[in-house]
C-alpha atoms as a PDB file:
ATOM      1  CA  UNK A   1       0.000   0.000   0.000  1.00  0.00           C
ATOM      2  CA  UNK A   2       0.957   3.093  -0.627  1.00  0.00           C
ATOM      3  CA  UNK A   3       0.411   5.024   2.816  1.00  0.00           C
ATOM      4  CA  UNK A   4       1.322   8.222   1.808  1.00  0.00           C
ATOM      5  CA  UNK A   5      -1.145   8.408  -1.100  1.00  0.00           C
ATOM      6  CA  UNK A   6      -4.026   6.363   1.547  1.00  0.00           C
ATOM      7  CA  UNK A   7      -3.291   9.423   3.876  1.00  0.00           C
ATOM      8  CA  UNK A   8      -4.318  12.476   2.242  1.00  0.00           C
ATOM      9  CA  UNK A   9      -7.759   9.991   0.957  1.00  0.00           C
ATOM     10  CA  UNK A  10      -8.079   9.528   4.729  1.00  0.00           C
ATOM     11  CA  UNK A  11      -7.388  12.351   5.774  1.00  0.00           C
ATOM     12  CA  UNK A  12      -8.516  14.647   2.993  1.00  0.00           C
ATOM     13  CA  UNK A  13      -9.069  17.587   5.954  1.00  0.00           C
ATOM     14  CA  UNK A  14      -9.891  21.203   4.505  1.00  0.00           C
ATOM     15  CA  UNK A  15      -6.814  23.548   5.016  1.00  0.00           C
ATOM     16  CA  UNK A  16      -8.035  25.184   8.635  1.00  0.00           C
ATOM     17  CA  UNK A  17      -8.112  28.556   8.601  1.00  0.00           C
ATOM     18  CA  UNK A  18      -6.275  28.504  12.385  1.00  0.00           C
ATOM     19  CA  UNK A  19      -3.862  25.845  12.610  1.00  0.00           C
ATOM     20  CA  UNK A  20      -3.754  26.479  16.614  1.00  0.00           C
ATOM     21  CA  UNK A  21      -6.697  27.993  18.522  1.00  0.00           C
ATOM     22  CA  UNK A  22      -4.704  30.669  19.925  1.00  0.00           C
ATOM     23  CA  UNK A  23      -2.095  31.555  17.324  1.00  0.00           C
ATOM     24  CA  UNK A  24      -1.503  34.834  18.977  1.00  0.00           C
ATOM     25  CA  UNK A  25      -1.719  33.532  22.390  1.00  0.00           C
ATOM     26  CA  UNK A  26       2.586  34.685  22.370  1.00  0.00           C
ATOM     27  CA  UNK A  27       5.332  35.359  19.902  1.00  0.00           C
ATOM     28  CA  UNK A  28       6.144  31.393  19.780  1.00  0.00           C
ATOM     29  CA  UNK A  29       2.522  30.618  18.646  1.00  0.00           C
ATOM     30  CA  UNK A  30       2.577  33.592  16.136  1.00  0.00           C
ATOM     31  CA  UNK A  31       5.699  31.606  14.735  1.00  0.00           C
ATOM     32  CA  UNK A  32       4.321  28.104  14.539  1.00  0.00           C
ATOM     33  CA  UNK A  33       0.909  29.804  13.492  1.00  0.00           C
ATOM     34  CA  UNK A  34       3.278  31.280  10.470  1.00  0.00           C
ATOM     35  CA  UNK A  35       5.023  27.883   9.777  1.00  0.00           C
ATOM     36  CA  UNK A  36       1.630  25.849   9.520  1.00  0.00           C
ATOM     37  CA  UNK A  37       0.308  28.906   7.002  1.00  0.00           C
ATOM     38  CA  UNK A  38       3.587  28.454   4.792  1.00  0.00           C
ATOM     39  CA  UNK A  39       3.538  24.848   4.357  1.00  0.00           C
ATOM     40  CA  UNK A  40       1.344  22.386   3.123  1.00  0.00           C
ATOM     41  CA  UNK A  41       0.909  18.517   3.393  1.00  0.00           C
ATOM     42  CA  UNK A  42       3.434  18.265   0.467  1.00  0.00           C
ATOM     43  CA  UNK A  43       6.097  20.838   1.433  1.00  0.00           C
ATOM     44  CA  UNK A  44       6.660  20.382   4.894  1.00  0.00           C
ATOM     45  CA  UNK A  45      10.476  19.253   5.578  1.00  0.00           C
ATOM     46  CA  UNK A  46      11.360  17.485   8.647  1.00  0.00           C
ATOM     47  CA  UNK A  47      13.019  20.823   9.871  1.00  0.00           C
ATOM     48  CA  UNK A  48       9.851  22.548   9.473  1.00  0.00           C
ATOM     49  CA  UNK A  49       7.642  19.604  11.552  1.00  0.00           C
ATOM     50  CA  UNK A  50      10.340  19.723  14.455  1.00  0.00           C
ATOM     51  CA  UNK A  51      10.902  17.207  16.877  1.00  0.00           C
ATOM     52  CA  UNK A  52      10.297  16.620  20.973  1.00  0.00           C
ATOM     53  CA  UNK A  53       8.452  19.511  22.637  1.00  0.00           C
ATOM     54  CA  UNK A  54       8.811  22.010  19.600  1.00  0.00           C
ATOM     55  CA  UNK A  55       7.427  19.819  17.085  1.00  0.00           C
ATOM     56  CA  UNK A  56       4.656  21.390  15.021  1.00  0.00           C
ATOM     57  CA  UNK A  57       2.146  18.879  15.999  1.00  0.00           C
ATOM     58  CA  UNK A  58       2.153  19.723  19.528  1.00  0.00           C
ATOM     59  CA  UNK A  59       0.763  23.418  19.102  1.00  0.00           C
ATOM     60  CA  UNK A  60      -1.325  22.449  16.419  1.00  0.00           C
ATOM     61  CA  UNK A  61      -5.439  22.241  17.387  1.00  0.00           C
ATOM     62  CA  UNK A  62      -7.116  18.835  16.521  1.00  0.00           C
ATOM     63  CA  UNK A  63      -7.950  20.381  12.528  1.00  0.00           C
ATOM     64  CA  UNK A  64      -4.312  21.247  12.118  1.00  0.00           C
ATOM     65  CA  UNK A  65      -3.239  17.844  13.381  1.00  0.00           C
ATOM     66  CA  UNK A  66      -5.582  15.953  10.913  1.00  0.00           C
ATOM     67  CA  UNK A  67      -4.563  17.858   8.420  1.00  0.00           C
ATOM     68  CA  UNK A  68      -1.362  17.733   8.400  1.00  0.00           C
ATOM     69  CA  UNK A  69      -1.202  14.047   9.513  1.00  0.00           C
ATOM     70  CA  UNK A  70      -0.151  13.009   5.515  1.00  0.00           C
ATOM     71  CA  UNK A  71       2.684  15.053   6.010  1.00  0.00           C
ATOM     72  CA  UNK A  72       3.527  13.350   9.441  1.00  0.00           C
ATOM     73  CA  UNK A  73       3.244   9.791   7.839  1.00  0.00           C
ATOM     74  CA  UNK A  74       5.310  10.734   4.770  1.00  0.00           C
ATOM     75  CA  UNK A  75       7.921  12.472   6.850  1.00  0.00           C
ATOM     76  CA  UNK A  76       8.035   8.922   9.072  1.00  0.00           C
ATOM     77  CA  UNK A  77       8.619   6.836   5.960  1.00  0.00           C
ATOM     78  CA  UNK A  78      11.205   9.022   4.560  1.00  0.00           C
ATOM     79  CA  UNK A  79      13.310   9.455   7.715  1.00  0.00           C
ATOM     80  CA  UNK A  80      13.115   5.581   8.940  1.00  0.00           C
ATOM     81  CA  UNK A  81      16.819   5.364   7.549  1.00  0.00           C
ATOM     82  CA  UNK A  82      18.067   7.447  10.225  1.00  0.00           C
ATOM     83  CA  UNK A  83      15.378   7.725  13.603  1.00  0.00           C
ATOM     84  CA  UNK A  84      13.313  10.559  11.653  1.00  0.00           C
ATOM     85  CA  UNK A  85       9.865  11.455  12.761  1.00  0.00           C
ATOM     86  CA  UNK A  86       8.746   8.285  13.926  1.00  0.00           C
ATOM     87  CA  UNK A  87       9.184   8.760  17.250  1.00  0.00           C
ATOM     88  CA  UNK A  88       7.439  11.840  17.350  1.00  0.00           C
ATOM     89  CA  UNK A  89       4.610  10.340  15.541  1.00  0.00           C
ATOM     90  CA  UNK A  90       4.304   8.075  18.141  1.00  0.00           C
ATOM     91  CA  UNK A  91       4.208  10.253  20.766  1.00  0.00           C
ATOM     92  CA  UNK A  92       1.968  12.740  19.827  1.00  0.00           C
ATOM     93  CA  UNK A  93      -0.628   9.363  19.029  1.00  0.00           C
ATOM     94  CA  UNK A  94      -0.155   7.658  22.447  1.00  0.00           C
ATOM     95  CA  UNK A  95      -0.156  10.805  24.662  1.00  0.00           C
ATOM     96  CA  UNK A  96      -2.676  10.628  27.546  1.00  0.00           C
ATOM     97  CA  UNK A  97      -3.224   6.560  26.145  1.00  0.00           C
ATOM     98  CA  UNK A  98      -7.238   6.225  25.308  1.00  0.00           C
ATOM     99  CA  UNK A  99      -7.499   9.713  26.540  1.00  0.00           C
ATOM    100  CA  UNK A 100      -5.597  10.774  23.344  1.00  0.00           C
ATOM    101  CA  UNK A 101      -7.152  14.221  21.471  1.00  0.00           C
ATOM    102  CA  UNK A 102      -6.354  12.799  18.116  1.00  0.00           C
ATOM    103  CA  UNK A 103      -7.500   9.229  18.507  1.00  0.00           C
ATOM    104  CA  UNK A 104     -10.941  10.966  20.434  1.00  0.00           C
ATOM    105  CA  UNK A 105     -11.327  13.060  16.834  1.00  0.00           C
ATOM    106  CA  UNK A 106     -10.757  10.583  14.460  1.00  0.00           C
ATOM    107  CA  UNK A 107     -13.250   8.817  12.353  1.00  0.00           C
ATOM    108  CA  UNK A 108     -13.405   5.174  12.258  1.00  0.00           C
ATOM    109  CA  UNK A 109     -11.625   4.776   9.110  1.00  0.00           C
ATOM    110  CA  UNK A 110      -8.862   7.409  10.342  1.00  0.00           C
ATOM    111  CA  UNK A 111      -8.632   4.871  13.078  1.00  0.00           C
ATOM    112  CA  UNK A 112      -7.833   2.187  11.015  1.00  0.00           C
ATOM    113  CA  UNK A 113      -5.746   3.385   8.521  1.00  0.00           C
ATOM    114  CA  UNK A 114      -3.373   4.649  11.572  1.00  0.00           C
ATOM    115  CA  UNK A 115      -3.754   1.147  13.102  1.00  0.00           C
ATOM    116  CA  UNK A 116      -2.615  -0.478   9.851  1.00  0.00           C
ATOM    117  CA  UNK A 117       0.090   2.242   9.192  1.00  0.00           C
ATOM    118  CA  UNK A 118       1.682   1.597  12.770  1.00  0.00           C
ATOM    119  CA  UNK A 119       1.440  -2.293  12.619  1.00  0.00           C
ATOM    120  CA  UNK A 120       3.249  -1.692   8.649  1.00  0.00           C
ATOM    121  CA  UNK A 121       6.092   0.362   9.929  1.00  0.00           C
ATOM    122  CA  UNK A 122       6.605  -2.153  12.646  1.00  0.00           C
ATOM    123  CA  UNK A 123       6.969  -5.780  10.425  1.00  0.00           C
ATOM    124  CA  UNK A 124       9.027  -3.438   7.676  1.00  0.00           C
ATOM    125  CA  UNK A 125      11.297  -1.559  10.289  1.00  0.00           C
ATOM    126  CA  UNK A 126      11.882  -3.999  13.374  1.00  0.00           C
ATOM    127  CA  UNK A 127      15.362  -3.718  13.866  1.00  0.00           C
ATOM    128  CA  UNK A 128      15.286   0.065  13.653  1.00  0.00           C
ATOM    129  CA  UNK A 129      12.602   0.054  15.644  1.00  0.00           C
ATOM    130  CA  UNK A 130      15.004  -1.988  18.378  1.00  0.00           C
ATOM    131  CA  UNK A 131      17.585  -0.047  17.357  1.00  0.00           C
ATOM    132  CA  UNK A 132      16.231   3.161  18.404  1.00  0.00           C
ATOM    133  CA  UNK A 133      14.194   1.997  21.518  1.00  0.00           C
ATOM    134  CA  UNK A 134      10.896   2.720  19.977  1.00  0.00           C
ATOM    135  CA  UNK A 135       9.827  -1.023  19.449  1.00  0.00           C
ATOM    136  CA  UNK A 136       7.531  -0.692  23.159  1.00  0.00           C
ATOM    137  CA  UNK A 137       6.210   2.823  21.748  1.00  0.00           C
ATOM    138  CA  UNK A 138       5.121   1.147  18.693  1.00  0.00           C
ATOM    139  CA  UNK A 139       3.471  -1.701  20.841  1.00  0.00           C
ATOM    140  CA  UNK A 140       1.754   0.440  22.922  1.00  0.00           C
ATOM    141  CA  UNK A 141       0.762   2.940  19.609  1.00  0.00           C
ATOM    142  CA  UNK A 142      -0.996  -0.565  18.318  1.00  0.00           C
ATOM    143  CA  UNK A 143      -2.278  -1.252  21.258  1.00  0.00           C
ATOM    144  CA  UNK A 144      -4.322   2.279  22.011  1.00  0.00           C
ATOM    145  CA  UNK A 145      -5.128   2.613  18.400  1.00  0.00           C
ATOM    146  CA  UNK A 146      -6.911  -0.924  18.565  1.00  0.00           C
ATOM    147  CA  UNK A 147      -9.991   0.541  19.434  1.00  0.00           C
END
């Protein structure tokens, strides 16, 4: 499958007008706010999406997040060489477990396709996964999305 492509069918999201629901809430919003309005689900660089607390995904409101979530999964597969975005996928998914904003938003289909995605990248990346630590994030991502 190509996941990629199946992401921006699943999550074919409107651009948001807001990407966060505050954007002016301080300068550091106002700058995220202005990164989000730049970039699209095809130009966003793994620079751009940032990683561990200032990743983009973690200021962005649940709209942003969905749609910008191709982005996220095609910035995973490209970077698996080298511990990429993965790990901040995962993160941002499992946060707060079953409590999880994203997982709470998502349709049923969204649900699966990110089931499916997580269980992929796991068979096609185990060592890595080991490798980087990640291989009980990933069990635990399968596990909450299994809903």
């Amino acid at each position: 499958m190509d996941y990629v492509k199946e992401a921006k069918r699943v999550f074919n999201i409107e651009r948001p007008r807001h990407f966060l629901d505050n954007p002016n809430h301080c300068d550091e919003c106002c700058e995220v706010e202005e990164k989000a309005q730049r970039n699209d689900i095809d130009s966003l660089t793994i620079e751009e999406a940032g990683e561990a607390y200032a990743a983009l995904h973690n200021f962005l409101n649940n709209e942003g997040f969905l749609y910008y979530f191709p982005a996220f999964i095609r910035l995973s597969i490209e970077s698996r060489e080298n511990e990429g975005y993965i790990e901040n996928l995962l993160f941002a998914l499992t946060y707060q477990e079953s409590d999880n904003r994203i997982l709470k938003t998502c349709s049923t289909e969204q649900r699966k396709f990110v089931l499916d995605f997580f269980k992929w990248f796991k068979k096609e990346n185990t060592k890595k996964l080991r490798e980087w630590f990640l291989i009980e994030d990933i069990e635990r991502a399968i596990n909450i999305w299994s809903v």
